[in-house]
N, C-alpha and C. Protein backbone atom coordinates (compact mmCIF):
# COMPACT_ATOMS: atom_id res chain seq x y z
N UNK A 1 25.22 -79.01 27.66
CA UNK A 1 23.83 -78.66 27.47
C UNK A 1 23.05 -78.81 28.78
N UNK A 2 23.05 -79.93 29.43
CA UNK A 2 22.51 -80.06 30.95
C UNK A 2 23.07 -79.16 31.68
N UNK A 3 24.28 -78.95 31.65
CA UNK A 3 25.14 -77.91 32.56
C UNK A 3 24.04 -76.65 32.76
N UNK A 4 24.17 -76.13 31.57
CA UNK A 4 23.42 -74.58 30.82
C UNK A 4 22.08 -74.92 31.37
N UNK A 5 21.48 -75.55 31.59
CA UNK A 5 20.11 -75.65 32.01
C UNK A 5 20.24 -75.77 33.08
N UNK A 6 21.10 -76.67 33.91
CA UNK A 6 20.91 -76.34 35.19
C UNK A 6 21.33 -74.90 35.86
N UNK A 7 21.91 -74.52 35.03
CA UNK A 7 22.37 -73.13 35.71
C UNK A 7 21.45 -72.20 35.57
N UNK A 8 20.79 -72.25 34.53
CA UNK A 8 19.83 -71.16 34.04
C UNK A 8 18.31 -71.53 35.34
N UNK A 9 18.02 -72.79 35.42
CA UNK A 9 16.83 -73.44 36.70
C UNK A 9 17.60 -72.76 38.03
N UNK A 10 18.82 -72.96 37.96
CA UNK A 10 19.49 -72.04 39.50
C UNK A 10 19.03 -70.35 39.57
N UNK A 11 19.24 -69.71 38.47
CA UNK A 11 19.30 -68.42 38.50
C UNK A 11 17.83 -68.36 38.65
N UNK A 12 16.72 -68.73 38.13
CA UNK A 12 15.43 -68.67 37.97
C UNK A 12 15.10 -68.93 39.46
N UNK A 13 15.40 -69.85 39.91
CA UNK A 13 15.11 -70.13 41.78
C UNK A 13 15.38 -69.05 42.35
N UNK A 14 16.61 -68.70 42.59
CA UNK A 14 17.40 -67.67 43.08
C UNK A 14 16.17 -66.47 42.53
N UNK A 15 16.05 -65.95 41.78
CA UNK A 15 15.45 -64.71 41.39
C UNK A 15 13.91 -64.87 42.26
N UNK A 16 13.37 -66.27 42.04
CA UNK A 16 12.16 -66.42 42.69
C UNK A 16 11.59 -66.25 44.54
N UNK A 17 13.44 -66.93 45.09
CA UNK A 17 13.61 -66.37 46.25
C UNK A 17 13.68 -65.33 47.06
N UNK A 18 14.44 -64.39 45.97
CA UNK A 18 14.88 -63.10 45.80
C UNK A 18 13.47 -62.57 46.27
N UNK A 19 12.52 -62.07 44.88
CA UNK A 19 11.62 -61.98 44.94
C UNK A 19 10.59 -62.67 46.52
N UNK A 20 10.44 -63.25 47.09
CA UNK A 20 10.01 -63.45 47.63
C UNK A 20 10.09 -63.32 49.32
N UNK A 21 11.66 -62.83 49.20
CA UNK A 21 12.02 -62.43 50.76
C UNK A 21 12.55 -61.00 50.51
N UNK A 22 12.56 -60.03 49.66
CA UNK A 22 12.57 -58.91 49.66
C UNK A 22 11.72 -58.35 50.52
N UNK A 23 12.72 -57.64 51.46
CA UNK A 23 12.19 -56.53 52.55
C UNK A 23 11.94 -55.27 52.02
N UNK A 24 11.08 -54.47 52.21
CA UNK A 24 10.10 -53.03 51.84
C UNK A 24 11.29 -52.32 52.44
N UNK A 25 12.25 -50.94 51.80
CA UNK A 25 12.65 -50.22 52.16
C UNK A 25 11.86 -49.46 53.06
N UNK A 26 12.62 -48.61 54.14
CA UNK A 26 12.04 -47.58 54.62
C UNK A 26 11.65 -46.33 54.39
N UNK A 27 10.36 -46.19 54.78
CA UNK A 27 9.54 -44.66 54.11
C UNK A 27 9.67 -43.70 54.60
N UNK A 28 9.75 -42.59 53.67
CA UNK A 28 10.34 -41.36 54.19
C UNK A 28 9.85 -40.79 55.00
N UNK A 29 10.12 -40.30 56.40
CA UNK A 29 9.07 -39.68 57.53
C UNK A 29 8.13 -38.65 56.63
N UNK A 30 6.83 -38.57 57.46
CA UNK A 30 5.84 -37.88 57.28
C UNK A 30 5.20 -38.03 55.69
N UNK A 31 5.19 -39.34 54.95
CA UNK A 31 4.33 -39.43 53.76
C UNK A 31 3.80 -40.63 54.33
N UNK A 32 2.21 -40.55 53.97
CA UNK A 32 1.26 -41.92 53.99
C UNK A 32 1.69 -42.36 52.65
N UNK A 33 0.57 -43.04 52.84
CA UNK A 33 -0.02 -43.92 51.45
C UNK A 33 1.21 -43.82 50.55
N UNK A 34 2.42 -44.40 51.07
CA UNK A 34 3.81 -44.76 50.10
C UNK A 34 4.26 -45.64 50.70
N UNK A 35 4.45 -46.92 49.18
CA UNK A 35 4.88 -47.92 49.37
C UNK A 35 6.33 -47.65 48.57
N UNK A 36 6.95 -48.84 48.74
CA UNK A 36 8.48 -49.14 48.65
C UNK A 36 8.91 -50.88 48.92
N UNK A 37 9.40 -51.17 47.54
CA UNK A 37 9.81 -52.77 48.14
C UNK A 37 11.15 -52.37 47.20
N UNK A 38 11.80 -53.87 47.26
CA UNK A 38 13.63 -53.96 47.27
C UNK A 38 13.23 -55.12 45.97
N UNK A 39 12.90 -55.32 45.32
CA UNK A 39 13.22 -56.71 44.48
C UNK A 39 14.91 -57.09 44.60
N UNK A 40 15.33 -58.33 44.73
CA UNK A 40 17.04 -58.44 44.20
C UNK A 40 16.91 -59.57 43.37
N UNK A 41 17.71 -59.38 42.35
CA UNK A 41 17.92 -60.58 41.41
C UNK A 41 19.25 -60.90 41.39
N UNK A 42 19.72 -62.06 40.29
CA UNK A 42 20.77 -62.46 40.28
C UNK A 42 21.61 -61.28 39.98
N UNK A 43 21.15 -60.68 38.86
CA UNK A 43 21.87 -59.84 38.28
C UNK A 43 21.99 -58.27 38.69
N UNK A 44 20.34 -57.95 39.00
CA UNK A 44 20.04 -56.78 39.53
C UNK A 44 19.17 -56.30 40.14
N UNK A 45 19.05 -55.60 41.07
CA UNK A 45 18.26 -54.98 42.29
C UNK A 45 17.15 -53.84 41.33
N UNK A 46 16.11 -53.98 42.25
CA UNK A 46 14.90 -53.15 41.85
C UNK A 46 14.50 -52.64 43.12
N UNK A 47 14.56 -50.89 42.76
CA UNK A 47 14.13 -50.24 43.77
C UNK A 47 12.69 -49.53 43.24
N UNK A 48 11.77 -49.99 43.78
CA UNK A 48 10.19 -49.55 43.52
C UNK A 48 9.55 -48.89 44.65
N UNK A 49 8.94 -47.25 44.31
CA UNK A 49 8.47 -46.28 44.94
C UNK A 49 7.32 -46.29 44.51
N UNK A 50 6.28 -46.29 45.58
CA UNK A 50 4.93 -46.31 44.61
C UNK A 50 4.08 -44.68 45.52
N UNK A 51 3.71 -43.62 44.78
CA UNK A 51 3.17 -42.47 45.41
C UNK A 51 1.70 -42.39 44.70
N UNK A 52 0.82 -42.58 45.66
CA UNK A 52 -0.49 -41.98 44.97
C UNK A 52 -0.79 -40.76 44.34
N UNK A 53 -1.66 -40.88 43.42
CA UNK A 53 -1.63 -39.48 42.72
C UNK A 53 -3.41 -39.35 42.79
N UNK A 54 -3.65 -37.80 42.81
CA UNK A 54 -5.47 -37.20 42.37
C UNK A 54 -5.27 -35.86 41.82
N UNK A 55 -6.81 -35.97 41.34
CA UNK A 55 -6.72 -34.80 40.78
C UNK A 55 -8.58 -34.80 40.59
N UNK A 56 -9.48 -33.50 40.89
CA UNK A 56 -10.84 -33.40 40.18
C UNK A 56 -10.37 -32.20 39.28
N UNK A 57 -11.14 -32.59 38.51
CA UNK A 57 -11.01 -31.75 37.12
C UNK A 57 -12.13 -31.35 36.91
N UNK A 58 -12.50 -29.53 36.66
CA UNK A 58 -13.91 -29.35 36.57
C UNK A 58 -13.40 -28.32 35.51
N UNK A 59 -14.73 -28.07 34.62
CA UNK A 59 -14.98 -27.15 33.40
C UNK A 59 -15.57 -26.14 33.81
N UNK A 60 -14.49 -25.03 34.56
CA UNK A 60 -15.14 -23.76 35.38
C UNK A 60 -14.06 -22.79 35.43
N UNK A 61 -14.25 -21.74 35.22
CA UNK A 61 -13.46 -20.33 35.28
C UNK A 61 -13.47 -19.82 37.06
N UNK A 62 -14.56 -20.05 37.45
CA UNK A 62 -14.81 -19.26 38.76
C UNK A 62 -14.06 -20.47 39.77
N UNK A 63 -12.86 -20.71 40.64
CA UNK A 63 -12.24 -21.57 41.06
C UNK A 63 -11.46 -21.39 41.92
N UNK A 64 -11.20 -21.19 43.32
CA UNK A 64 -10.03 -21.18 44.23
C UNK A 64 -9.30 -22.73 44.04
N UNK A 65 -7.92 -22.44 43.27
CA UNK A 65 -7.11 -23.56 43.55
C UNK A 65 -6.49 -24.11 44.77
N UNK A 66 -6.21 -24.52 45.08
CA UNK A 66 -5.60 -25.17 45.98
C UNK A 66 -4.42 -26.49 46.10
N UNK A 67 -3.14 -26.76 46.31
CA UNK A 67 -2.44 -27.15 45.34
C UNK A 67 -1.49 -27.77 46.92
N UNK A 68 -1.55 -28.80 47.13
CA UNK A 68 -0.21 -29.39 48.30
C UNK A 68 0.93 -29.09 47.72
N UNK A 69 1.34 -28.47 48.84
CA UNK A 69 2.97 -28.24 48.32
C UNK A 69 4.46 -28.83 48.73
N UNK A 70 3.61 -30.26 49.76
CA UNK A 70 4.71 -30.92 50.22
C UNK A 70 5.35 -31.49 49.23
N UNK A 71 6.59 -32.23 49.15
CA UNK A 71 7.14 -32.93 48.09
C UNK A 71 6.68 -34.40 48.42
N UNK A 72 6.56 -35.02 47.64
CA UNK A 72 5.77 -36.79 47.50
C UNK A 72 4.45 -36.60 47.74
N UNK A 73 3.61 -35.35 47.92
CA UNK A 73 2.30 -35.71 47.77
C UNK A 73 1.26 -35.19 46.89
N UNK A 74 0.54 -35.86 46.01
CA UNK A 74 0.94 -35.77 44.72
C UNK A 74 -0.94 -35.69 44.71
N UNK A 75 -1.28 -35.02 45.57
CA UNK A 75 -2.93 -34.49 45.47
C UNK A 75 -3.11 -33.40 45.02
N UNK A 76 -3.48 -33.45 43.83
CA UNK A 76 -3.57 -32.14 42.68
C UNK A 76 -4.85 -31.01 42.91
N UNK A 77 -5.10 -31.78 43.93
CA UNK A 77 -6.75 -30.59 44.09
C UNK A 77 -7.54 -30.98 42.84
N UNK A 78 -8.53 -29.30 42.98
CA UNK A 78 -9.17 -29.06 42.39
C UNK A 78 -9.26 -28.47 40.94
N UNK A 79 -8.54 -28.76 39.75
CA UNK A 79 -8.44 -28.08 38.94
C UNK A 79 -9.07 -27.57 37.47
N UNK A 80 -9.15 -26.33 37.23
CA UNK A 80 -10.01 -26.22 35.84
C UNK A 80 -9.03 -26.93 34.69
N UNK A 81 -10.16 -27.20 33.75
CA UNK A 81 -9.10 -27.53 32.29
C UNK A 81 -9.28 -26.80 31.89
N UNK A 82 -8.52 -26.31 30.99
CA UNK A 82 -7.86 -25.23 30.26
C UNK A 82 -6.79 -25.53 29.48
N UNK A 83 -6.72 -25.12 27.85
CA UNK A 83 -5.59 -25.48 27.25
C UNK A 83 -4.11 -24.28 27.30
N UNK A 84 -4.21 -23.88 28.97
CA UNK A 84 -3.04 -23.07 28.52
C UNK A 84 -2.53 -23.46 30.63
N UNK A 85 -3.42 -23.91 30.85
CA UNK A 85 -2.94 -23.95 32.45
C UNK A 85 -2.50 -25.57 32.92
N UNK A 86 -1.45 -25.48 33.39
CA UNK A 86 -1.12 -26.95 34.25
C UNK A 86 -0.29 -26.72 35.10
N UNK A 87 -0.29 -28.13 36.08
CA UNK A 87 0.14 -27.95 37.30
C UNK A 87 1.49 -27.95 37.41
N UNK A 88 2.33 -27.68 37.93
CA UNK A 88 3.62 -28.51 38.28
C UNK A 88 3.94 -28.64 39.75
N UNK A 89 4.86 -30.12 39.41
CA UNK A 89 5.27 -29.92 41.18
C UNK A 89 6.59 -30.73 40.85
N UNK A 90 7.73 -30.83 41.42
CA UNK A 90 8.44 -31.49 41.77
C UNK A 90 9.25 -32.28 42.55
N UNK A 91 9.68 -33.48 42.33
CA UNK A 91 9.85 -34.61 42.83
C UNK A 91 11.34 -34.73 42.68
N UNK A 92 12.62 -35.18 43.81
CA UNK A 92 13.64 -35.18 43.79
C UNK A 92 14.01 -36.94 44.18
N UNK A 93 14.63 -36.91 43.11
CA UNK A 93 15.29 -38.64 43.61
C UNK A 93 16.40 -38.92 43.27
N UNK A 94 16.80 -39.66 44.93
CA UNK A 94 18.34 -39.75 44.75
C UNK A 94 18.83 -41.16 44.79
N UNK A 95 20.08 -41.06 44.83
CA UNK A 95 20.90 -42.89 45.00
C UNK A 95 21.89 -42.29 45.45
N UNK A 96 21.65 -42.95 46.89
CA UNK A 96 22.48 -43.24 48.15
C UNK A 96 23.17 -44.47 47.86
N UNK A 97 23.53 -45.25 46.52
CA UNK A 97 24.26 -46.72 46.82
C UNK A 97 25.75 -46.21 46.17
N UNK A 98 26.41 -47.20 46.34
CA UNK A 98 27.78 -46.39 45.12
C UNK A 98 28.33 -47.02 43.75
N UNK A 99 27.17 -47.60 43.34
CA UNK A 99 27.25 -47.44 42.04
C UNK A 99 25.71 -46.70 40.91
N UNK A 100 26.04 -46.38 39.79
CA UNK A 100 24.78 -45.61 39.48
C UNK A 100 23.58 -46.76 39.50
N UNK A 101 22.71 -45.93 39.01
CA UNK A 101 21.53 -46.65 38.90
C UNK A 101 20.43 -45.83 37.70
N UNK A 102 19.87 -46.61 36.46
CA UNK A 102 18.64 -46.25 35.65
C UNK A 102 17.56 -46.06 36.45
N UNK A 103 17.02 -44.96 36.30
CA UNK A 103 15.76 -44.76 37.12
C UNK A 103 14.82 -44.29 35.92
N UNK A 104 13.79 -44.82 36.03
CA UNK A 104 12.35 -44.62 34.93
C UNK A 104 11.20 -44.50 36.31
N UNK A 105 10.29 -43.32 35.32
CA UNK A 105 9.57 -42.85 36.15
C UNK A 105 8.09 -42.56 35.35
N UNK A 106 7.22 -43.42 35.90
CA UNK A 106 5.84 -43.88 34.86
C UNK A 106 4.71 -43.55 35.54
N UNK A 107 3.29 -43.24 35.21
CA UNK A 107 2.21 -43.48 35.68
C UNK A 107 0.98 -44.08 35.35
N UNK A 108 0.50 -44.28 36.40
CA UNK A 108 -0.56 -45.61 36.19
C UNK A 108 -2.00 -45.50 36.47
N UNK A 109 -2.95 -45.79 36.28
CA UNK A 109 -4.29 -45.20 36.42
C UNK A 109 -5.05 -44.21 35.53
N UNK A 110 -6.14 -43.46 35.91
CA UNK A 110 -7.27 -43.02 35.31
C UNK A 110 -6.13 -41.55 34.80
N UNK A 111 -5.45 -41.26 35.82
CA UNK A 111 -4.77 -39.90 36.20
C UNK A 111 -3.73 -40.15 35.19
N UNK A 112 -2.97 -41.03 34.64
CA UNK A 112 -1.60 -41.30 33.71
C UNK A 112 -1.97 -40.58 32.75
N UNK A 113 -3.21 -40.46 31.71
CA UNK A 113 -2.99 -40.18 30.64
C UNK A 113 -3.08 -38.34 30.87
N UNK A 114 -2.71 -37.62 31.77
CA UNK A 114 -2.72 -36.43 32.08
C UNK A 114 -1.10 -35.81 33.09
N UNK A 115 -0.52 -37.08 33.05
CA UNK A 115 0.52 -37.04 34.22
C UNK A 115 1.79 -37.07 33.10
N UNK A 116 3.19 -36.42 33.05
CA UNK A 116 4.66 -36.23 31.81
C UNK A 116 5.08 -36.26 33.24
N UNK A 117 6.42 -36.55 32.88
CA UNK A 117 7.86 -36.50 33.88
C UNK A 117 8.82 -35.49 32.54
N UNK A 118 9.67 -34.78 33.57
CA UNK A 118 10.71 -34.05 32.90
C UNK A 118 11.84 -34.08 33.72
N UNK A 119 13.18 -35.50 33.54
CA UNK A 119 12.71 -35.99 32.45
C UNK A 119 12.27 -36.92 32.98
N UNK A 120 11.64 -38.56 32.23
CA UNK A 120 10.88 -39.97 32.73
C UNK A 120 11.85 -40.81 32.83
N UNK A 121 13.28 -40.81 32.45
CA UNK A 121 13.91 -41.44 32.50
C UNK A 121 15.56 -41.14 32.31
N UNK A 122 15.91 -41.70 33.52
CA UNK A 122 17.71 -41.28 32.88
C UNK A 122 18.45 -41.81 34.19
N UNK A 123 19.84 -42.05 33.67
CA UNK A 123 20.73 -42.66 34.62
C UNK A 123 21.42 -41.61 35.66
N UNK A 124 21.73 -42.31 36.91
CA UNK A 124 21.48 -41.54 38.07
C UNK A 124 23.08 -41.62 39.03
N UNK A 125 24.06 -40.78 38.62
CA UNK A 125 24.97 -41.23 39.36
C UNK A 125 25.16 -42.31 41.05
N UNK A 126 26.82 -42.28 41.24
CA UNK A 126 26.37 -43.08 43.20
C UNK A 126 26.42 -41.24 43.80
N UNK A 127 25.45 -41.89 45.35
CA UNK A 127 25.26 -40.38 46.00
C UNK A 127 25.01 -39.18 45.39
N UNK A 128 24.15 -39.27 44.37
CA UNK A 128 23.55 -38.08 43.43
C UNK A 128 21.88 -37.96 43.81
N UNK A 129 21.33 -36.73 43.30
CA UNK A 129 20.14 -36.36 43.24
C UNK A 129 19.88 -34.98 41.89
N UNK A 130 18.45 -35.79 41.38
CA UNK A 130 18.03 -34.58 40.44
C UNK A 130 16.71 -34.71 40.70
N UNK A 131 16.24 -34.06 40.35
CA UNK A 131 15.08 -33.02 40.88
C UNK A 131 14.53 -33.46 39.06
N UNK A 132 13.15 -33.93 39.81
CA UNK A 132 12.26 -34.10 38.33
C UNK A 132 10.81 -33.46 38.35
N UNK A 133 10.72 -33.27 37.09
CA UNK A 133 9.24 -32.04 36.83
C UNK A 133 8.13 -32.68 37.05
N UNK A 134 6.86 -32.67 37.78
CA UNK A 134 5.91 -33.92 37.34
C UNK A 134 4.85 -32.87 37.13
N UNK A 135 4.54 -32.84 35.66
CA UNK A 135 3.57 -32.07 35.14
C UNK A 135 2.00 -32.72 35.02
N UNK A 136 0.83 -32.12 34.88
CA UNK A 136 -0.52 -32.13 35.00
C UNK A 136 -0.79 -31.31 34.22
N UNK A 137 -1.26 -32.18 32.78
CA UNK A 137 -1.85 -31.08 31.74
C UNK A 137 -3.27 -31.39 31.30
N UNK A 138 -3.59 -30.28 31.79
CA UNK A 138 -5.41 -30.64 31.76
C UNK A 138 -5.72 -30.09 30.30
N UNK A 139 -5.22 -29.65 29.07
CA UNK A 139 -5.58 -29.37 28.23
C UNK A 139 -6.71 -29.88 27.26
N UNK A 140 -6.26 -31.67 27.50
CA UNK A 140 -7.22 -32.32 26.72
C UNK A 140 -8.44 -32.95 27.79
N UNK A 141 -8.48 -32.98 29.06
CA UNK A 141 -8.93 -33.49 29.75
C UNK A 141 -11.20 -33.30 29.60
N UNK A 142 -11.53 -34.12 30.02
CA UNK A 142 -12.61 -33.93 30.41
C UNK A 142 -12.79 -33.96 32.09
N UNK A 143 -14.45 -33.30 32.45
CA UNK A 143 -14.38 -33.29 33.93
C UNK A 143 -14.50 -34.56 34.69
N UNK A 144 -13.67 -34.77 35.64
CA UNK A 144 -13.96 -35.94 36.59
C UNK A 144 -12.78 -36.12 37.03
N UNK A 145 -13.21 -36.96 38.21
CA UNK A 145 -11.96 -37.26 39.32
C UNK A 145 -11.28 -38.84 38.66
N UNK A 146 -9.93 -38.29 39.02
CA UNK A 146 -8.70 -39.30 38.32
C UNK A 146 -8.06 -39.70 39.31
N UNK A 147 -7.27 -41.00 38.95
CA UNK A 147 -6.17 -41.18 40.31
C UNK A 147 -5.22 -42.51 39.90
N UNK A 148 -4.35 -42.39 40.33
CA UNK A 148 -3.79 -43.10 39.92
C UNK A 148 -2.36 -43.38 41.01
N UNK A 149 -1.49 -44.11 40.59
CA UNK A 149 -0.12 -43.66 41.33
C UNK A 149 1.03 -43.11 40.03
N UNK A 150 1.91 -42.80 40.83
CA UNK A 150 3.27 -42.30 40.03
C UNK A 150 4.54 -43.23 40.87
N UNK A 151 5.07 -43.94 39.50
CA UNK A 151 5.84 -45.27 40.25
C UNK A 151 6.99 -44.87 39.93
N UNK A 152 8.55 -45.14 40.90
CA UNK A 152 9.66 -44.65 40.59
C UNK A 152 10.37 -45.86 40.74
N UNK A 153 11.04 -46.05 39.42
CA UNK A 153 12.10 -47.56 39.11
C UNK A 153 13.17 -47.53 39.31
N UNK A 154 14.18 -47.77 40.28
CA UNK A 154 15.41 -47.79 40.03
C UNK A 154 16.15 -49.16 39.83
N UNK A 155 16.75 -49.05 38.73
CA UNK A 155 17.47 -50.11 38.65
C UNK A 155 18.79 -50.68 38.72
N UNK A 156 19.88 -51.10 39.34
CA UNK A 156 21.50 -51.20 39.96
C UNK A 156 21.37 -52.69 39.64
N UNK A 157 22.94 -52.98 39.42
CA UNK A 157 23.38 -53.97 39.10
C UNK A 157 24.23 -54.59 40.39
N UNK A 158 23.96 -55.62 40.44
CA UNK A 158 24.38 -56.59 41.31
C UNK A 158 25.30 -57.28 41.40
N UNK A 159 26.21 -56.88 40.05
CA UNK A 159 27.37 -57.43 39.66
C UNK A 159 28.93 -56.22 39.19
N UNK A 160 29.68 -56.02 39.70
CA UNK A 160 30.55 -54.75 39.59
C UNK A 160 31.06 -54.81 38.07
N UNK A 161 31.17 -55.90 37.58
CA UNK A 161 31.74 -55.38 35.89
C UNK A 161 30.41 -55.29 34.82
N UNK A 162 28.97 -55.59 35.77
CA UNK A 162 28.06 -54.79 34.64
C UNK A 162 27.69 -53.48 34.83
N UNK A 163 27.43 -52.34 34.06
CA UNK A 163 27.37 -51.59 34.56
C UNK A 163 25.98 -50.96 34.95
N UNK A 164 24.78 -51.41 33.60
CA UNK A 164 23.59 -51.12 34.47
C UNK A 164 23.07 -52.42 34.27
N UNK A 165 21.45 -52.51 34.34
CA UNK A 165 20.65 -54.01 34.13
C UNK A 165 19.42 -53.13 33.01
């Protein structure tokens, strides 16, 4: 019984360390405002992408859109609502490690309740990439400026006979 507790106070340290000397991966040339840290745990590594997201939303027919078309930058312009028009853009994410990894893909802020992934979640082979939808549906929206980020989770195991975390 002491054993089990001390082991379990070890893993809890360890995770706290972990946590605390995790180095920020490196960001992909030519995107600002993107963060990236490494969590490692006992068991399993956390890869966290954080991309800002906007969008103004106005109740108008008469409108030059305007729409970035780089990939990771996720400034939606100017857009009318409308229940038949939305944006899309897509976002490609890969795993360079060699074992797979769960990746979930969420958003956060004023802008989330207008922001879907296609798909938000799914497991990600080693040295693979898929290409995900990140939709903007102004259908229900009212006018005003939103923002938020769009956060990308990956999660790998730290141990070779588990297979995810």
């Amino acid at each position: 019984m002491k054993g089990e507790k001390f082991v379990i106070l070890c893993l809890l340290a360890l995770s706290i360390i972990a946590t605390i000397f995790s180095k920020p991966i490196v960001k992909p040339l030519g995107i600002t405002n993107f963060t990236a840290k490494v969590l490692r745990f006992p068991l399993c590594t956390y890869y966290i992408s954080r991309y800002p997201a906007y969008v103004q939303l106005v109740n108008t027919t008469n409108l030059t859109i305007g729409i970035a078309i780089e990939p990771y930058v996720f400034n939606f312009g100017k857009l009318p609502i409308s229940k038949v028009f939305s944006s899309r853009k897509f976002i490609e994410v890969s795993n360079n490690l060699t074992k797979a990894v769960k990746v979930e893909i969420l958003a956060f802020g004023t802008i989330s309740r207008y922001l879907y992934f296609k798909p938000s979640s799914f497991i990600l082979g080693p040295f693979s990439k898929k290409s995900v939808e990140v939709i903007l549906n102004t259908s229900q929206a009212i006018p005003g400026n939103y923002s938020g980020e769009i956060v990308i989770i990956s999660k790998g195991s730290r141990i070779g006979f588990l297979a995810l975390c």
